[in-house]
PDB file of N, CA and C in Angstrom:
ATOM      1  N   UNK A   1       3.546  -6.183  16.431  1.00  0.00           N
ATOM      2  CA  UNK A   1       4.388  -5.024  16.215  1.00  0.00           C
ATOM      3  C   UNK A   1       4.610  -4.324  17.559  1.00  0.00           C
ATOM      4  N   UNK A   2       5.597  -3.722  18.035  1.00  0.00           N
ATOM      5  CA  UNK A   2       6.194  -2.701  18.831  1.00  0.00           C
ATOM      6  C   UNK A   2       5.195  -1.598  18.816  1.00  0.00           C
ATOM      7  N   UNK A   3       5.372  -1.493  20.391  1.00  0.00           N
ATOM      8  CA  UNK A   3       4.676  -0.080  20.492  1.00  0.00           C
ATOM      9  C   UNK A   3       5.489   1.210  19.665  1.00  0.00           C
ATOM     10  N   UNK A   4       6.752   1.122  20.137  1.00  0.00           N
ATOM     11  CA  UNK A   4       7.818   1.684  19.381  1.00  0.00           C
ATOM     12  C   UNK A   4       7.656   2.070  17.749  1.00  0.00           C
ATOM     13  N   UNK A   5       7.123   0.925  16.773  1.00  0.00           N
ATOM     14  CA  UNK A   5       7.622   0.646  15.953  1.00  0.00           C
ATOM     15  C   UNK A   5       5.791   1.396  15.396  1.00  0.00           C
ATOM     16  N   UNK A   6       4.602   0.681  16.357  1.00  0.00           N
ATOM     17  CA  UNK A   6       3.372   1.994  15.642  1.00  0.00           C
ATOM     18  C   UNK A   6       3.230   2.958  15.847  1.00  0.00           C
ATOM     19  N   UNK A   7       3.549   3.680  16.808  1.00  0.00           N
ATOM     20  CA  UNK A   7       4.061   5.349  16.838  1.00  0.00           C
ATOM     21  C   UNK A   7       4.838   5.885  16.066  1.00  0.00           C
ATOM     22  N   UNK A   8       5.785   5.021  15.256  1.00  0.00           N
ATOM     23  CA  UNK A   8       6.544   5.888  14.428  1.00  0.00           C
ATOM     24  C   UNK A   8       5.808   5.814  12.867  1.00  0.00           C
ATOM     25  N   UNK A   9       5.190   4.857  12.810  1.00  0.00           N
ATOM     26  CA  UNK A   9       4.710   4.036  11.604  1.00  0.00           C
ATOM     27  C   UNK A   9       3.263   5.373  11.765  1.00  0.00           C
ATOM     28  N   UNK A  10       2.245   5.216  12.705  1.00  0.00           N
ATOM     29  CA  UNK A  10       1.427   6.398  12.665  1.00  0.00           C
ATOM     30  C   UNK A  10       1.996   8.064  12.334  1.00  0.00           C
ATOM     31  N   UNK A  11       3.138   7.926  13.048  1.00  0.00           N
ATOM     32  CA  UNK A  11       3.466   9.714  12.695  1.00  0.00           C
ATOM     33  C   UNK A  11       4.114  10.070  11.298  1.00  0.00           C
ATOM     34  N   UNK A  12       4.493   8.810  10.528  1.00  0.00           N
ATOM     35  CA  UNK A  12       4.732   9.317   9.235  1.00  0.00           C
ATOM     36  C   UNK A  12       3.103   9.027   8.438  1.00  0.00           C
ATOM     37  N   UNK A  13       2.511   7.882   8.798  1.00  0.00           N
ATOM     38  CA  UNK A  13       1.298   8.247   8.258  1.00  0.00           C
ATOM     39  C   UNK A  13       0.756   9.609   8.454  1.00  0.00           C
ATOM     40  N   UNK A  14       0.568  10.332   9.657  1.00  0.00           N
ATOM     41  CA  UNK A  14       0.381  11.537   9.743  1.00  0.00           C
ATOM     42  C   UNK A  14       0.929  12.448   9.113  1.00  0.00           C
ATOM     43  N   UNK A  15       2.325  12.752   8.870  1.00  0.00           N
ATOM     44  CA  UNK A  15       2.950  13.355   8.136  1.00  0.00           C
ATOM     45  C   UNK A  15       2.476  13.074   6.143  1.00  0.00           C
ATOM     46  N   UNK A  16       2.227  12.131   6.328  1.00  0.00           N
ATOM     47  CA  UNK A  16       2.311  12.288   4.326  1.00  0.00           C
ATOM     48  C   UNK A  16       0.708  12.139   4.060  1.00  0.00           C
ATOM     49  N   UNK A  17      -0.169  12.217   5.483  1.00  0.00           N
ATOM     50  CA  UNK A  17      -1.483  12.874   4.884  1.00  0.00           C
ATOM     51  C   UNK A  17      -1.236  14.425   5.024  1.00  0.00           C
ATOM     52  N   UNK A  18      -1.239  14.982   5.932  1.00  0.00           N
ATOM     53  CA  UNK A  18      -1.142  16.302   6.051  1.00  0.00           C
ATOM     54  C   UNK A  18      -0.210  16.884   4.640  1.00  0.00           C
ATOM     55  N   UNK A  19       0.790  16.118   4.188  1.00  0.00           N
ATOM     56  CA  UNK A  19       1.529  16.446   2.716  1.00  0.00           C
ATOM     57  C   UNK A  19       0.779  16.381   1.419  1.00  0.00           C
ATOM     58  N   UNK A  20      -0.461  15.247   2.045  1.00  0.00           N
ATOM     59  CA  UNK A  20      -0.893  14.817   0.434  1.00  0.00           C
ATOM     60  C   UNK A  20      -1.934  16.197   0.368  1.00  0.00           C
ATOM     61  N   UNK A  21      -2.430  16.703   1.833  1.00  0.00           N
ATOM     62  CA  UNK A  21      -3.428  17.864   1.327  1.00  0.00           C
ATOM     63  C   UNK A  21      -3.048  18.876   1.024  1.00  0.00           C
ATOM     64  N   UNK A  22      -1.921  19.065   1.615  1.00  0.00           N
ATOM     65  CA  UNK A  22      -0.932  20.779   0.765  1.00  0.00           C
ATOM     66  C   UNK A  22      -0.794  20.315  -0.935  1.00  0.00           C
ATOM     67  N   UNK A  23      -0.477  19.495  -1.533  1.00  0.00           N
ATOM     68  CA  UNK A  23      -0.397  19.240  -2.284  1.00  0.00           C
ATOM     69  C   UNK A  23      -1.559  18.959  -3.123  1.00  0.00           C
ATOM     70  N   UNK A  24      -2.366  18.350  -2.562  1.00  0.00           N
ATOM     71  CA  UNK A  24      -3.940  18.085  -3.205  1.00  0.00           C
ATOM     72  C   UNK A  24      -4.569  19.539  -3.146  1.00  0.00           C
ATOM     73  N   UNK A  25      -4.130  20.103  -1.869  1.00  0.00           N
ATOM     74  CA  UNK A  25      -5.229  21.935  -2.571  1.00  0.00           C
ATOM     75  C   UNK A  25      -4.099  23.100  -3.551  1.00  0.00           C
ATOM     76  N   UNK A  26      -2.552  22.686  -3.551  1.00  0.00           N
ATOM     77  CA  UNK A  26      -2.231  23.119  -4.839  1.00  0.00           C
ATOM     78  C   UNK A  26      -2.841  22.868  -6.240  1.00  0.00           C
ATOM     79  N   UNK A  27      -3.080  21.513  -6.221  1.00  0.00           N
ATOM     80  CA  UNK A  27      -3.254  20.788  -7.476  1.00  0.00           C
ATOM     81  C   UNK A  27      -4.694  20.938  -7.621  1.00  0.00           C
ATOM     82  N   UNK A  28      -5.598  20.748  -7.192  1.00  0.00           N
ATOM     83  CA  UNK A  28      -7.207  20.953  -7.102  1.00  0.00           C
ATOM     84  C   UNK A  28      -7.341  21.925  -6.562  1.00  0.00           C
ATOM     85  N   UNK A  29      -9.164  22.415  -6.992  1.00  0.00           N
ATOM     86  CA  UNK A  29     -10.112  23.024  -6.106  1.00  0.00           C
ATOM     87  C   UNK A  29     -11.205  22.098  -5.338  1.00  0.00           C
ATOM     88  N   UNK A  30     -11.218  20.638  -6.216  1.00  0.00           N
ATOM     89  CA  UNK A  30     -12.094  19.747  -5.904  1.00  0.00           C
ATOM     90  C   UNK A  30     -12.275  18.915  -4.366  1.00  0.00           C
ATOM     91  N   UNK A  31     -12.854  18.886  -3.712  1.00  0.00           N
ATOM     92  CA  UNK A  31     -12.956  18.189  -2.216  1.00  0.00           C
ATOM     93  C   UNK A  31     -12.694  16.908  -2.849  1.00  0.00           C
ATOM     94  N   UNK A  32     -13.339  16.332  -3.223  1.00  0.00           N
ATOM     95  CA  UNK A  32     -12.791  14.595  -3.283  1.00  0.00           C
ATOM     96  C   UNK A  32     -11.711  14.089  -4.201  1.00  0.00           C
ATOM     97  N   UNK A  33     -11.116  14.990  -5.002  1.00  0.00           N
ATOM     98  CA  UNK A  33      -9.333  14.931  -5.589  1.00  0.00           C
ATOM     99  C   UNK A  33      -8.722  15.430  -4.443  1.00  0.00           C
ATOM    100  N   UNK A  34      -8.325  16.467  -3.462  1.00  0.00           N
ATOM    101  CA  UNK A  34      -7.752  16.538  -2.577  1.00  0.00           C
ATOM    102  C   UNK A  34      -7.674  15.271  -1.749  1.00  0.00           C
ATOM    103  N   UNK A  35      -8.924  14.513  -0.897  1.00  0.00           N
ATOM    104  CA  UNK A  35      -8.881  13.132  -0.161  1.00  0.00           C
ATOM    105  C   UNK A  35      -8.179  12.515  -0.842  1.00  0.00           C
ATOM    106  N   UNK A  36      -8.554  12.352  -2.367  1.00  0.00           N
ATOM    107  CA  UNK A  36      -7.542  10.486  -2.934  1.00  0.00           C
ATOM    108  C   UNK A  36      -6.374  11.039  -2.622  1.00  0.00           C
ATOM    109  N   UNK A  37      -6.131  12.340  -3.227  1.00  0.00           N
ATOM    110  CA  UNK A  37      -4.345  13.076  -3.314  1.00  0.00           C
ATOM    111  C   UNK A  37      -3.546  12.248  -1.963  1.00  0.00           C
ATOM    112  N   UNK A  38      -4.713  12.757  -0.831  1.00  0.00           N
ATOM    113  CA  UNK A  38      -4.171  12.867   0.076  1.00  0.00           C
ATOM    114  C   UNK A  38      -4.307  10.971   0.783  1.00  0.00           C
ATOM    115  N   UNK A  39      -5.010  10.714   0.683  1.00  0.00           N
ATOM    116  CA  UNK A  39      -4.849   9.044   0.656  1.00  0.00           C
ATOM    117  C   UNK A  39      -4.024   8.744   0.290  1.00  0.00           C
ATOM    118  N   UNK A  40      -3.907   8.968  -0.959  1.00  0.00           N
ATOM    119  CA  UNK A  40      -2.664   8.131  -2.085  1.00  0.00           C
ATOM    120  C   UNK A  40      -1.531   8.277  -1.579  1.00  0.00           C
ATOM    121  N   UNK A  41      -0.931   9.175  -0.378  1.00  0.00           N
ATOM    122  CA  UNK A  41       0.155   9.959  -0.372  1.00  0.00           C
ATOM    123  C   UNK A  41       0.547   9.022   1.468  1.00  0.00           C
ATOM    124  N   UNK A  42      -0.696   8.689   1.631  1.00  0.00           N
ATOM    125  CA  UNK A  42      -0.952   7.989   3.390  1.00  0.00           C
ATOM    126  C   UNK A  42      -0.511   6.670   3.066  1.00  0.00           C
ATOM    127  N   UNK A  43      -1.041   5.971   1.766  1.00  0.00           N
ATOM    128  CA  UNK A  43      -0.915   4.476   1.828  1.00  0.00           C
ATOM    129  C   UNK A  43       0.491   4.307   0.982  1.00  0.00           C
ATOM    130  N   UNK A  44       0.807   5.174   0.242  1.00  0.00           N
ATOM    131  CA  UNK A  44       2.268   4.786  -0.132  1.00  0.00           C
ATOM    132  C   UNK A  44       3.405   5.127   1.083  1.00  0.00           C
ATOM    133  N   UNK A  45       2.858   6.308   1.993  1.00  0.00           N
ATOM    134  CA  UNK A  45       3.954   6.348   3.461  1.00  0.00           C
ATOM    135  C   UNK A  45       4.070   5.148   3.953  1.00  0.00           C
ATOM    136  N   UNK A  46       2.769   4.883   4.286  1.00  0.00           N
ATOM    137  CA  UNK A  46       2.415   3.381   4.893  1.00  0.00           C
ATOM    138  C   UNK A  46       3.579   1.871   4.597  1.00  0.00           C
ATOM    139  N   UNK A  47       2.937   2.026   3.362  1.00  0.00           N
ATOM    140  CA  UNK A  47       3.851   0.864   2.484  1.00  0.00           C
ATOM    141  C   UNK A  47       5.438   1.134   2.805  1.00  0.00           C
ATOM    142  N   UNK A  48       5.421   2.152   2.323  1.00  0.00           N
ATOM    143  CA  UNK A  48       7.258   2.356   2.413  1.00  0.00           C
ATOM    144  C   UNK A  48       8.097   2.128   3.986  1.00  0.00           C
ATOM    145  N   UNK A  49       6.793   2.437   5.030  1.00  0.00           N
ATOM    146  CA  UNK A  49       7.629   2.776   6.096  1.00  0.00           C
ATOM    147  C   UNK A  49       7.419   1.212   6.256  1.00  0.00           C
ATOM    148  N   UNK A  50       6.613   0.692   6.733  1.00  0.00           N
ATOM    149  CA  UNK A  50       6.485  -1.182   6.825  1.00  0.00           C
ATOM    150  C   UNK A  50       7.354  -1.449   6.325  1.00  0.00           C
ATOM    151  N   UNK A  51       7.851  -1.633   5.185  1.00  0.00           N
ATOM    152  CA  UNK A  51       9.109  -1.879   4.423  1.00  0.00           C
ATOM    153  C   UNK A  51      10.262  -1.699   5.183  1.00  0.00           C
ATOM    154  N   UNK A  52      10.444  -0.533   5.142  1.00  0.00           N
ATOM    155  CA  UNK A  52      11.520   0.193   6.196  1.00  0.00           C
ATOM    156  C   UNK A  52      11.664  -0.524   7.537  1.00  0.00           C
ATOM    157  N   UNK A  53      10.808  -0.289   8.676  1.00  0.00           N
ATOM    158  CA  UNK A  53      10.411  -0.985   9.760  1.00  0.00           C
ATOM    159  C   UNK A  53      10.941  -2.524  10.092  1.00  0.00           C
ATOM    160  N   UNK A  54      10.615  -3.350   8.549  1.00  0.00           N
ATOM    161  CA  UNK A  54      10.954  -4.505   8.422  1.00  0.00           C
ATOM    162  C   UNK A  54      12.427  -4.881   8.371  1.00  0.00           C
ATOM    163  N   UNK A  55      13.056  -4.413   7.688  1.00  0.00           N
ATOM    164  CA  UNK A  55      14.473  -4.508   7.776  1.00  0.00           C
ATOM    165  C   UNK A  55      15.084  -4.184   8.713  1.00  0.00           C
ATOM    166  N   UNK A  56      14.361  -3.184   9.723  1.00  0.00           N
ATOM    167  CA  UNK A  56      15.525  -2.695  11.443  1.00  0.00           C
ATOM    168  C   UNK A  56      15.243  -4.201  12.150  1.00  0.00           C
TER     169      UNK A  56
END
């Protein structure tokens, strides 16, 4: 992979963890429902952007 192509691929991972925890401390008070929230929210960025990535 492109240097290009994991810098962008990391900064949306960055972006949709930092989303999954605004969203995980709306939705919970719990510390370890916030992490999955916020996992769950990293590995579907992940997925989607690879996807994405793949087709340019």
């Amino acid at each position: 992979m492109k240097w290009s192509r994991s810098i962008i691929l990391g900064i949306i991972i960055g972006v949709a963890l930092v989303f999954g925890f605004q969203i995980g401390m709306m939705l919970s008070d719990y510390f370890l429902v916030i992490w999955l929230i916020a996992l769950f929210f990293g590995l579907a960025a992940r997925l989607i952007a690879q996807l994405m990535l793949k087709k340019l």
